[in-house]
Protein backbone atom coordinates (compact mmCIF):
# COMPACT_ATOMS: atom_id res chain seq x y z
CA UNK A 1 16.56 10.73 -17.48
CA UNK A 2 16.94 8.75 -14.28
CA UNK A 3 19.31 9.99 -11.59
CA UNK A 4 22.31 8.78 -9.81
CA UNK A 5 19.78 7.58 -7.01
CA UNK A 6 17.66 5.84 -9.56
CA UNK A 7 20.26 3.87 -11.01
CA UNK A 8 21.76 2.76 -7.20
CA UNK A 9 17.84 1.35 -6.27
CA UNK A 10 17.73 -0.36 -9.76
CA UNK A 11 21.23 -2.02 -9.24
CA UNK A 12 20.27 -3.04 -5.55
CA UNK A 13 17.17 -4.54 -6.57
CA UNK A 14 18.76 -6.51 -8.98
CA UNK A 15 22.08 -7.49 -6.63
CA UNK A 16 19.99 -8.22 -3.39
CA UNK A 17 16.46 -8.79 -4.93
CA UNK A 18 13.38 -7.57 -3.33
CA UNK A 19 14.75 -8.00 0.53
CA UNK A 20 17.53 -5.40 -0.38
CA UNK A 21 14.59 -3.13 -2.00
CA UNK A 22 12.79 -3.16 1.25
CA UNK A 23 15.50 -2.40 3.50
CA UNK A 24 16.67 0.66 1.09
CA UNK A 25 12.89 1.75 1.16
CA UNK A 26 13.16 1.69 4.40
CA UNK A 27 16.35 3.59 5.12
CA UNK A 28 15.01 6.11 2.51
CA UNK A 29 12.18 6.96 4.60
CA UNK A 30 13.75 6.75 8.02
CA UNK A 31 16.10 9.36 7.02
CA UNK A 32 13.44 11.74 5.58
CA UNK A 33 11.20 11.38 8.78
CA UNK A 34 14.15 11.31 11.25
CA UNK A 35 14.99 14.82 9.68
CA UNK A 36 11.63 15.72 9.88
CA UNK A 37 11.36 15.16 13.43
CA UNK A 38 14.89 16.85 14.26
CA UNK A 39 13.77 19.87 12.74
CA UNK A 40 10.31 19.95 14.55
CA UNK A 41 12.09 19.10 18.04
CA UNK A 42 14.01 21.99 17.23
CA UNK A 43 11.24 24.25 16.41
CA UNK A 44 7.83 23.01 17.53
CA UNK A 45 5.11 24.00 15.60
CA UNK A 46 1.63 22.95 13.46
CA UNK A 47 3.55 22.99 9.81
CA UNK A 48 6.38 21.45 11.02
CA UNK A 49 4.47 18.98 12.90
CA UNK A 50 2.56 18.69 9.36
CA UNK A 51 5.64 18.10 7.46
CA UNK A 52 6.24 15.20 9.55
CA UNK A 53 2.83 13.87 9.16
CA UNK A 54 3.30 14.49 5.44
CA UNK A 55 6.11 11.80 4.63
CA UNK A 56 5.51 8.97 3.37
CA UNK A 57 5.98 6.50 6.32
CA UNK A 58 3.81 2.97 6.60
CA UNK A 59 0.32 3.20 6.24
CA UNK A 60 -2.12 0.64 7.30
CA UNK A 61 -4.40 1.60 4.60
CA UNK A 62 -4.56 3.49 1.11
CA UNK A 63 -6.61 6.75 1.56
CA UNK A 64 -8.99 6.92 -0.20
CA UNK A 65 -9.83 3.27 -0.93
CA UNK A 66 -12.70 1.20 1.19
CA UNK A 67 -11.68 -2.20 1.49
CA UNK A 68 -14.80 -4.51 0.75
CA UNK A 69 -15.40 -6.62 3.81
CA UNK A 70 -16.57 -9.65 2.19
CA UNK A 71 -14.00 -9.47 -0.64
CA UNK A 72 -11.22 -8.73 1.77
CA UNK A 73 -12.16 -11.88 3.78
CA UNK A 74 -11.86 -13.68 0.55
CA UNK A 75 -8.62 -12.07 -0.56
CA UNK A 76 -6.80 -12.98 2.54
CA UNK A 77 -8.44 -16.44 2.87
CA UNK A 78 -6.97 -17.13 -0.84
CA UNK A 79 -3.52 -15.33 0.30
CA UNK A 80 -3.13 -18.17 3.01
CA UNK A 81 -4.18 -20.63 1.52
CA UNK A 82 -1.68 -20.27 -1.21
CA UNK A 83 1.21 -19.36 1.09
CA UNK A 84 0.76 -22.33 4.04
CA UNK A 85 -0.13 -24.62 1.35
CA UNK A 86 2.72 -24.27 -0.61
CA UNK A 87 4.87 -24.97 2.30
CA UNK A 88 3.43 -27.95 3.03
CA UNK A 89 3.56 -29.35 -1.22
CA UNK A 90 7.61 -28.75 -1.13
CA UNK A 91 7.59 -30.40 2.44
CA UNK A 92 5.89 -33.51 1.96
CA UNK A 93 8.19 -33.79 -1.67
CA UNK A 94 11.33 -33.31 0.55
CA UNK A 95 9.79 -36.60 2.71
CA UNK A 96 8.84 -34.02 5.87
CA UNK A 97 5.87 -35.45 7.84
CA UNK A 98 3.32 -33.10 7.93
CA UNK A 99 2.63 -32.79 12.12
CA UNK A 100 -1.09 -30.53 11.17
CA UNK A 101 -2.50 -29.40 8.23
CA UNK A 102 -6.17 -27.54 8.02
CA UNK A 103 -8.44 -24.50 7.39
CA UNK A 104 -8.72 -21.74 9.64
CA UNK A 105 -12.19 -20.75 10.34
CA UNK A 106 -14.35 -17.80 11.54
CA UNK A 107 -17.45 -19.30 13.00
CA UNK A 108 -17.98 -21.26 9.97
CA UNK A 109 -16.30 -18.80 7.18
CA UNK A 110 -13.13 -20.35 6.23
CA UNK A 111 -10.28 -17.55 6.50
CA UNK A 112 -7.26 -19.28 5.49
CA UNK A 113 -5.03 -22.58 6.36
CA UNK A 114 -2.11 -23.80 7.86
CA UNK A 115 0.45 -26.55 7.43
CA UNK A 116 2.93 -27.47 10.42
CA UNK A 117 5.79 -29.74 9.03
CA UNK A 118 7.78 -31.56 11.56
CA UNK A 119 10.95 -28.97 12.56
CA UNK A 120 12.66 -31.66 13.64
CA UNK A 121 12.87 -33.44 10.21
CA UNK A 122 13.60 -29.93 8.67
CA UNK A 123 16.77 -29.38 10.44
CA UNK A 124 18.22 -32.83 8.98
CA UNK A 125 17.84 -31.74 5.65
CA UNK A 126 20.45 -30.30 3.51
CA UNK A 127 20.31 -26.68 3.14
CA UNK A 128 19.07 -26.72 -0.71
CA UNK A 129 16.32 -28.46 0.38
CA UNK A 130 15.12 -26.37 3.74
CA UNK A 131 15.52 -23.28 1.36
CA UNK A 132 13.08 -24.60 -1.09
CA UNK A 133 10.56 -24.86 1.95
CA UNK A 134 11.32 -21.82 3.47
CA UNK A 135 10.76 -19.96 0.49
CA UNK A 136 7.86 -21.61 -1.09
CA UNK A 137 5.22 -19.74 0.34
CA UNK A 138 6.67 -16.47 -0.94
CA UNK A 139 7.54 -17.58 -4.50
CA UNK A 140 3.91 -19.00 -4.32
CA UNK A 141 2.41 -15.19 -3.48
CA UNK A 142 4.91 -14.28 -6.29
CA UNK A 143 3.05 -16.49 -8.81
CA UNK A 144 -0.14 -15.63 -7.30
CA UNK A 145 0.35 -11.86 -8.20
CA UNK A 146 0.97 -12.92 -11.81
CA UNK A 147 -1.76 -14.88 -12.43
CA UNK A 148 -4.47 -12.49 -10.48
CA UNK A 149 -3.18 -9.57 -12.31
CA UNK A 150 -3.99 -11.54 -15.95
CA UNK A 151 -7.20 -12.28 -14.60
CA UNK A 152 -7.86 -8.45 -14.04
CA UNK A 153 -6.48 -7.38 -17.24
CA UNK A 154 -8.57 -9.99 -18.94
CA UNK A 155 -11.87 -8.72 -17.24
CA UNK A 156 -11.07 -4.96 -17.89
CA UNK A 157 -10.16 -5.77 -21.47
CA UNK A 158 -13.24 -8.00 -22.49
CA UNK A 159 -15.71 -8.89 -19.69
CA UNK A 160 -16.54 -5.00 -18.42
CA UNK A 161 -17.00 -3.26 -21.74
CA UNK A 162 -18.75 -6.41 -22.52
CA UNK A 163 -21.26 -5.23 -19.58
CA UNK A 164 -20.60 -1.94 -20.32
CA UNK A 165 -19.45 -1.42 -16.46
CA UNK A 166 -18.93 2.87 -16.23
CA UNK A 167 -17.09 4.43 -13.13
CA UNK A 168 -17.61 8.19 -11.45
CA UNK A 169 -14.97 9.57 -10.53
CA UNK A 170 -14.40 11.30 -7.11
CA UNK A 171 -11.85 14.02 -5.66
CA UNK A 172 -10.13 13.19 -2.97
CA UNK A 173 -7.20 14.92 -0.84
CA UNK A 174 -3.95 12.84 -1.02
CA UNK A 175 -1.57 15.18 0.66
CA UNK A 176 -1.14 18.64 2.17
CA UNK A 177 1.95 20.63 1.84
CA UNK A 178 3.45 22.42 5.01
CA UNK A 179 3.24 25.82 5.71
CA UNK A 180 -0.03 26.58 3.39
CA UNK A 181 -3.19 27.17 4.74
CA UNK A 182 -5.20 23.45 4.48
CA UNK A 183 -2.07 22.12 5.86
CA UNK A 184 -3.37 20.46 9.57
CA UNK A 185 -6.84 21.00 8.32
CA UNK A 186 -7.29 18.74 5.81
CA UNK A 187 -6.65 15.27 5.99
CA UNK A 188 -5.35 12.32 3.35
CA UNK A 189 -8.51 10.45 2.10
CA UNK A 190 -10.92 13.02 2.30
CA UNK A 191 -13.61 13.76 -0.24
CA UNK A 192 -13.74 16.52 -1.67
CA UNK A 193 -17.80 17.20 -2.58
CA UNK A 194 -17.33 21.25 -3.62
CA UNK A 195 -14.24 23.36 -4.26
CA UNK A 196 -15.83 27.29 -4.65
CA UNK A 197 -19.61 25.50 -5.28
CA UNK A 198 -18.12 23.48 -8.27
CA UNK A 199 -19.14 19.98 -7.80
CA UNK A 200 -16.25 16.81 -7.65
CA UNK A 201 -18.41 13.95 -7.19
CA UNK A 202 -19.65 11.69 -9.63
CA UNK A 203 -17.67 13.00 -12.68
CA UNK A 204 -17.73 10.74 -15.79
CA UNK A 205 -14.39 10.57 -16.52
CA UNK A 206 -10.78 12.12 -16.24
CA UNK A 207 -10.94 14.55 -18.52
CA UNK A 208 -14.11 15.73 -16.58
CA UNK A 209 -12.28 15.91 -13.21
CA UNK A 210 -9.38 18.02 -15.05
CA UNK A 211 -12.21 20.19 -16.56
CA UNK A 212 -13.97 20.45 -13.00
CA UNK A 213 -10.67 21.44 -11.29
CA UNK A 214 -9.86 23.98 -13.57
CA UNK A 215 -13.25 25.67 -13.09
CA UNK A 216 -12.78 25.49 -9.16
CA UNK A 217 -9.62 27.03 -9.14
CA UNK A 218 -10.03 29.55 -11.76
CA UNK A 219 -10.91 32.07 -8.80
CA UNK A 220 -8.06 31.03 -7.05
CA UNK A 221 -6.10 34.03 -6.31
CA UNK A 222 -4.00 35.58 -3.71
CA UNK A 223 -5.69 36.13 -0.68
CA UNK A 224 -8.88 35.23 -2.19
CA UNK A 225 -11.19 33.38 -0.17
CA UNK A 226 -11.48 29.29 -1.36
CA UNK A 227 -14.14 27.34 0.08
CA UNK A 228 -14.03 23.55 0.27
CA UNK A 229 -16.75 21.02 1.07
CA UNK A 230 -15.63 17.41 2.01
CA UNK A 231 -17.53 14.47 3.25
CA UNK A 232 -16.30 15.54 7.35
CA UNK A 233 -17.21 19.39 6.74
CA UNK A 234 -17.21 22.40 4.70
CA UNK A 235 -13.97 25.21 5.36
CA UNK A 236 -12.80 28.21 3.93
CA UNK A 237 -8.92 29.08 3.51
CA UNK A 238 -6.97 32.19 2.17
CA UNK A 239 -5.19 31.58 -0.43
CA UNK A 240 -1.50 32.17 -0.45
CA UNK A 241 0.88 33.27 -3.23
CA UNK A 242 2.66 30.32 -4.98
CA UNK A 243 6.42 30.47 -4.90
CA UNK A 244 7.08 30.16 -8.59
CA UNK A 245 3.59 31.93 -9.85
CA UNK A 246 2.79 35.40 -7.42
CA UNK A 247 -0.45 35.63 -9.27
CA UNK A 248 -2.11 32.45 -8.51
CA UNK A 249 -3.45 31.48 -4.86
CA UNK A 250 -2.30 27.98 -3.41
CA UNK A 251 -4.10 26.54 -0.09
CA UNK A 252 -1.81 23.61 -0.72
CA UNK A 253 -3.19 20.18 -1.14
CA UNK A 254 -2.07 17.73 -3.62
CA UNK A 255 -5.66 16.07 -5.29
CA UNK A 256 -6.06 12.21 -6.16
CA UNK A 257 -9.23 10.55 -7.78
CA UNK A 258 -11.25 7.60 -6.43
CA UNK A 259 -13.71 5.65 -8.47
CA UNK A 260 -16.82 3.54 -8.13
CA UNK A 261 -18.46 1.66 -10.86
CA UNK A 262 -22.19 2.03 -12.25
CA UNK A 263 -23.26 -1.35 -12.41
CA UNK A 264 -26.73 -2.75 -13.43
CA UNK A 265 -27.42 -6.53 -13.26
CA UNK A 266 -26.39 -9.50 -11.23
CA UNK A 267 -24.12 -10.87 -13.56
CA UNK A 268 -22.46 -7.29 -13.66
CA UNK A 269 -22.54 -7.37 -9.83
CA UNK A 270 -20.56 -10.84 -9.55
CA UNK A 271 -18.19 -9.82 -12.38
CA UNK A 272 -17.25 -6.79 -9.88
CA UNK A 273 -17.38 -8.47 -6.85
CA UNK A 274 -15.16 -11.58 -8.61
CA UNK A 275 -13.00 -8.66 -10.03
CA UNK A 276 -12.48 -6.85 -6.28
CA UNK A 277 -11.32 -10.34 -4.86
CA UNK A 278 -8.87 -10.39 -8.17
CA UNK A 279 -7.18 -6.88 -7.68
CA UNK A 280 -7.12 -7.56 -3.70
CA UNK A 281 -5.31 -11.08 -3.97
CA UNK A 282 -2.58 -9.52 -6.07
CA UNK A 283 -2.17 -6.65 -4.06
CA UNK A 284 -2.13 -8.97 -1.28
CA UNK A 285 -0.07 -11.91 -2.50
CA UNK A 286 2.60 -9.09 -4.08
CA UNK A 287 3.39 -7.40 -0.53
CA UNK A 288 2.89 -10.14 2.01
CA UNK A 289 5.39 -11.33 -0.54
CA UNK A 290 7.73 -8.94 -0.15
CA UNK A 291 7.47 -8.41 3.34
CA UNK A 292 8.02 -12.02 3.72
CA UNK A 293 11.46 -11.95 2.44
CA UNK A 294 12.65 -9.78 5.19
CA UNK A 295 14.68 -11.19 7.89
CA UNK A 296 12.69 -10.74 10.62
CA UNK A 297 11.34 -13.45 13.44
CA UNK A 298 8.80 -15.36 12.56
CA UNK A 299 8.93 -14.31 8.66
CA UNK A 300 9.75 -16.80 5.86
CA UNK A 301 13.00 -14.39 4.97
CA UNK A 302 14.06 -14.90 8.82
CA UNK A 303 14.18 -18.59 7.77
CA UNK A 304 16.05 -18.56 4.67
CA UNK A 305 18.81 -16.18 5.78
CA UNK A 306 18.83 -18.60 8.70
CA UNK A 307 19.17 -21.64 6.40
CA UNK A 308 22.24 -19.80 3.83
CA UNK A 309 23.79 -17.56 6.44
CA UNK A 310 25.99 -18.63 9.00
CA UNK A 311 26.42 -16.06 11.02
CA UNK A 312 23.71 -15.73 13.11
CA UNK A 313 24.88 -11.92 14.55
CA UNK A 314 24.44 -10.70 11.41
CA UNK A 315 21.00 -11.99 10.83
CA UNK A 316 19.92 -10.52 14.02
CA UNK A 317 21.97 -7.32 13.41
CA UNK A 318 19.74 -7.19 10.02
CA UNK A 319 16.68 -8.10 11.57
CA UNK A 320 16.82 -5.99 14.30
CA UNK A 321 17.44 -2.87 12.13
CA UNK A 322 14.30 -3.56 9.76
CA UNK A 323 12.38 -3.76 12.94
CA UNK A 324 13.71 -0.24 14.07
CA UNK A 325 13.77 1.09 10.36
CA UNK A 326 9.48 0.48 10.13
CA UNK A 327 8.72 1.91 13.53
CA UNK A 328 10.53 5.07 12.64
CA UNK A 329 8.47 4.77 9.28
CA UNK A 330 5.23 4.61 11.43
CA UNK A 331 5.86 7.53 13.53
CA UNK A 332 4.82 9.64 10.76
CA UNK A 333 1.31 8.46 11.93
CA UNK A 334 1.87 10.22 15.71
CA UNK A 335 2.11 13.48 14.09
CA UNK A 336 -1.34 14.12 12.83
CA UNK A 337 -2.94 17.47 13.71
């Protein structure tokens, strides 16, 4: 069952809600990469340089995943809408005069909006009421997530088999594991294309990506020679004893699968396309959420400590440590080989 650790992040999630969750994330990883680093300062080398690369840090993107430009664009348009509107509906019901209110645009491409209610008026409201403001935007993007994620499982459910939308399925590398031989080599996100001349693209389903892995690595053996082909290059590692099997060759790289969907038709196109704006909104909406409730400048969370906590040296002691907690979980990033 769940461990001592498990049950402390479960009871901090509940006590301190998602702003606690972020900072212990945080912490969690700082830790693990500070070590990291200690340990390659101490010893400088590729694996341990690799290791550090390894953990899991802040990434920017998901490997693996291509975001849709147009869809994106959409997504985020939709994710500020929601958010700056919502401000500006709990404003204008607490009597705040609204100072601006419009669309941002991108040559003629809306990308989002923005509502500016008068500060001034803010501050002279009670504190109930400048919380309610403060945090509308993120229990908006809250909401949002909900309702975008019953819109995909409603598509998935009865529109695509409806279609009869397929996927292929796709290897991909989502980690490397220090001190084995693709460690440094291979990167996350690649595609894998051939692993010893078995194919990994366009597989049909799961089962068939198992089925395909097995058959690449049945050769796999100590210091047998494995060759992988991936969308940047072919290479060819010696395989290394695993620690809990001596008869079976590791290069060490942890697999993940990517798919793309067969579609035929227009409507099946827009369903997809409708479906990609769906699944990046609540994405979106969820983590902009949660982000937002951290007390940091210029975030909604900064704003609603501000408004409930009166001590303003411990907002900025709290603040300031998020701040130093994700650039230690970005340096990760500085360490790829």
């Amino acid at each position: 069952g769940p461990g001592l650790i498990t049950y402390v992040i479960y009871a901090i999630t509940i006590l301190a809600g998602f702003s606690g969750f972020l900072i212990l994330s945080l912490l969690i990883g700082a830790e693990t990469i500070l070590w990291s680093i200690i340990q390659f300062a101490s010893s400088p080398s590729t694996s341990a340089a690799g290791a550090i690369a390894n953990q899991a840090g802040v990434a920017p993107i998901i490997p693996g995943i291509d975001i849709p430009l147009f869809a994106g664009v959409i997504s985020i348009a939709v994710l500020l809408i929601i958010h700056e509107f919502s401000h500006g509906i709990l404003a204008k019901r607490a009597k705040v005069k609204l100072k601006e209110i419009g669309l941002l645009v991108f040559g003629f491409i809306p990308i989002g909006g923005y509502v500016e209610p008068d500060e001034k008026m803010v501050e002279k409201l009670d504190r109930t009421k400048q919380t309610k403001i403060f945090s509308a935007g993120v229990a908006a993007n809250f909401i949002a997530t909900i309702v975008f994620f019953l819109l995909m499982l409603a598509f998935m459910m009865y529109l695509f088999p409806a279609m009869q939308i397929n996927y292929h399925y796709n290897v991909v590398v989502a980690s490397t594991v220090p001190n084995y031989p693709a460690n440094g080599v291979l990167k996350s996100g690649m595609k894998i294309l051939e692993w010893n001349n078995v194919s990994m693209t366009n597989l049909s389903t799961q089962s068939s990506v198992s089925a395909a892995l097995n058959a690449a690595k049945a050769t796999d053996r100590p210091n047998a020679t494995v060759s992988i082909v991936t969308n940047t290059g072919s290479y060819k590692f010696k395989a290394i004893p695993s620690t809990s099997n001596s008869s079976i060759g590791l290069i060490g790289i942890s697999i993940g699968t990517e798919y793309t969907p067969v579609i035929n038709g227009w409507y099946a196109h827009a369903a997809y396309f409708l479906f990609t704006i769906f699944a990046l909104s609540m994405l979106l909406n969820f983590f902009v959420g949660i982000l937002n409730l951290a007390p940091i400048p210029g975030f909604d969370g900064w704003r609603i400590y501000g408004a409930n906590i009166k001590s303003q040296k411990f907002i900025n002691f709290v603040g300031a440590l998020i701040i130093i907690l994700i650039i230690v979980n970005v340096l990760p990033w500085f360490f790829y080989i």
